[in-house]
C-alpha atoms as a PDB file:
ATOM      1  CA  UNK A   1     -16.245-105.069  14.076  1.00  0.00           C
ATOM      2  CA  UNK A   2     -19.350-102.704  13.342  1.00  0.00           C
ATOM      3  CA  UNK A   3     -21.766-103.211  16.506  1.00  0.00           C
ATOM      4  CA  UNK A   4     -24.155-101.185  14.111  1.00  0.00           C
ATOM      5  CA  UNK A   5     -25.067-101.996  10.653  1.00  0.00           C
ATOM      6  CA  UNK A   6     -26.945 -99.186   8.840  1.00  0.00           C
ATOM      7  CA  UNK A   7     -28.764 -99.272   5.516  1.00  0.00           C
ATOM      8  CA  UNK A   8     -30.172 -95.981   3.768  1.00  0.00           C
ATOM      9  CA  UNK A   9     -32.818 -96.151   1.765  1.00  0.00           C
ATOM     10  CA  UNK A  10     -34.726 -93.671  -0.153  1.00  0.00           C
ATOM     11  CA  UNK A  11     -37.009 -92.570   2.650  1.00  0.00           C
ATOM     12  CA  UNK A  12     -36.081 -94.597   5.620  1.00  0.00           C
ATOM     13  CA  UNK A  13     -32.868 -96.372   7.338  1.00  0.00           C
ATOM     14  CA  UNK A  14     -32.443-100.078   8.278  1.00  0.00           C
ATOM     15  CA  UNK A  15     -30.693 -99.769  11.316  1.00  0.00           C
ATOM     16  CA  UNK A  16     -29.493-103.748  12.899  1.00  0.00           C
ATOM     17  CA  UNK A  17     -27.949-103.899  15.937  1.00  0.00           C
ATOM     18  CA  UNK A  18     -24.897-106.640  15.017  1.00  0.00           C
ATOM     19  CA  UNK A  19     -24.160-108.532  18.070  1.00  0.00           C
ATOM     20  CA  UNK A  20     -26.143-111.523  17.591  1.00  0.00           C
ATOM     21  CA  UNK A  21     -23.588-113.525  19.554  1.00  0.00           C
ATOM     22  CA  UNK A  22     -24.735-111.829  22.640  1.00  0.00           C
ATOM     23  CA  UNK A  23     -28.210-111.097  21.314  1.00  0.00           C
ATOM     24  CA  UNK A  24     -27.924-107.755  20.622  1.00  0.00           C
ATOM     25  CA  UNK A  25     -26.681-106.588  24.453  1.00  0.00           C
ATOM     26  CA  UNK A  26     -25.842-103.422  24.863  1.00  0.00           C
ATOM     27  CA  UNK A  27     -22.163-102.505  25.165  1.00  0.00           C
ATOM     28  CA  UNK A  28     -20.156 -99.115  25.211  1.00  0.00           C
ATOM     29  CA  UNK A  29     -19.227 -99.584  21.129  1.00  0.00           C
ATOM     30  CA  UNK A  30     -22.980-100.100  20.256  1.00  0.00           C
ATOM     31  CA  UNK A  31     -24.423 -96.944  22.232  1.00  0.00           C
ATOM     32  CA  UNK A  32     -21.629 -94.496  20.800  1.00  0.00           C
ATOM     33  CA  UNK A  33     -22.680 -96.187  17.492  1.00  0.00           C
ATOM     34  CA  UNK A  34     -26.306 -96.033  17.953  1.00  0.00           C
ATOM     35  CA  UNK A  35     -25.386 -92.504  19.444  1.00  0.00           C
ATOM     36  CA  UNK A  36     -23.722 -91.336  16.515  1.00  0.00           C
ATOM     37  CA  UNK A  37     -26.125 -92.505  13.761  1.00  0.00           C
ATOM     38  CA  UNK A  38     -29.279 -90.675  15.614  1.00  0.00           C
ATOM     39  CA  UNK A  39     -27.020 -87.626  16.177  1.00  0.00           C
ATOM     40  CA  UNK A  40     -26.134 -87.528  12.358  1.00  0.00           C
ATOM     41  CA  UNK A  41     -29.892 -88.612  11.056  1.00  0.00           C
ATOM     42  CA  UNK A  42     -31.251 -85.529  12.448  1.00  0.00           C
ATOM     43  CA  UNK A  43     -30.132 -83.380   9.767  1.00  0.00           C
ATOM     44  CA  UNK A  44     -31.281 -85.801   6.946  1.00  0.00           C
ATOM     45  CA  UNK A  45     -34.816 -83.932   5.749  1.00  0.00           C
ATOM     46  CA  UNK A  46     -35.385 -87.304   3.951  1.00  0.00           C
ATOM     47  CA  UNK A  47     -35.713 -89.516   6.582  1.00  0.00           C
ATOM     48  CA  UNK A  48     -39.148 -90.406   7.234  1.00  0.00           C
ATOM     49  CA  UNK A  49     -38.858 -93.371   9.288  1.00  0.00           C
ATOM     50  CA  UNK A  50     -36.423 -95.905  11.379  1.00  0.00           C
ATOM     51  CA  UNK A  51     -36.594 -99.569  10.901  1.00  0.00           C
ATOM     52  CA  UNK A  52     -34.602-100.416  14.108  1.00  0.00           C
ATOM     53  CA  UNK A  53     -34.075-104.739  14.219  1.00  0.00           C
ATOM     54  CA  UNK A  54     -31.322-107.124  15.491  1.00  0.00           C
ATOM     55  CA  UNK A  55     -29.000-109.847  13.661  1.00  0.00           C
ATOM     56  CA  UNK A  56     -29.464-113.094  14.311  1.00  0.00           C
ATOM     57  CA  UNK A  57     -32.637-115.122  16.681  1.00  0.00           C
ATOM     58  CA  UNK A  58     -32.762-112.133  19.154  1.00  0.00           C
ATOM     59  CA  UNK A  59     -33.809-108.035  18.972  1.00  0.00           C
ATOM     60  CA  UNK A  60     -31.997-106.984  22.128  1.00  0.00           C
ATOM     61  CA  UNK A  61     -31.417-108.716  25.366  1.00  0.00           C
ATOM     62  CA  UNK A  62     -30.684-105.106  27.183  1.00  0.00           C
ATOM     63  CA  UNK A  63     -27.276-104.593  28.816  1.00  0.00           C
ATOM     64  CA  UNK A  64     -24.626-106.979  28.076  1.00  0.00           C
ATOM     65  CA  UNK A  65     -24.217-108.206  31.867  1.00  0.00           C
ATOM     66  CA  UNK A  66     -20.661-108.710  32.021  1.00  0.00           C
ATOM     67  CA  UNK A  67     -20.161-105.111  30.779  1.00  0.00           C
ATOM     68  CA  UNK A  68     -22.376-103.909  33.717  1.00  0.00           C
ATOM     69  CA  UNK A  69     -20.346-105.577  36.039  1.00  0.00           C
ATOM     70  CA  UNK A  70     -17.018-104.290  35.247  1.00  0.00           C
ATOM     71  CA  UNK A  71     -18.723-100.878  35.883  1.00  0.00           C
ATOM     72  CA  UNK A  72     -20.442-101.753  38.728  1.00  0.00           C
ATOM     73  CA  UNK A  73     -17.630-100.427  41.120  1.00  0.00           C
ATOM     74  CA  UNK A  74     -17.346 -96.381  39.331  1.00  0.00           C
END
């Protein structure tokens, strides 16, 4: 499942972060994701703005906490 949903527009990209189970935590698939899109939209001359938002009630609760634990230890 995409962690990342994008949406190009014209000018600007709808970017919604897609796990609204968790409300929106961070995990290692959404940061590559997240990573990747920025990476790519740097070369787009056409992109004048970011609309970054979340699925569901929540934007982003931060790090999903049971993924910080399991890499608490490394």
């Amino acid at each position: 499942a995409e962690t990342v949903l994008i949406q190009k527009e014209k000018f600007y990209y709808t970017v919604r972060l897609n796990r609204p189970e968790k409300h929106n935590a961070f995990n290692p698939e959404m940061i590559g994701e997240l990573t990747k899109f920025f990476e790519e939209v740097s070369n787009d001359k056409f992109a004048g703005a970011i609309l970054l938002t979340g699925a569901g009630t929540s934007f982003c609760a931060g790090g999903d906490i049971n993924w910080m634990k399991s890499i608490a230890n490394y």
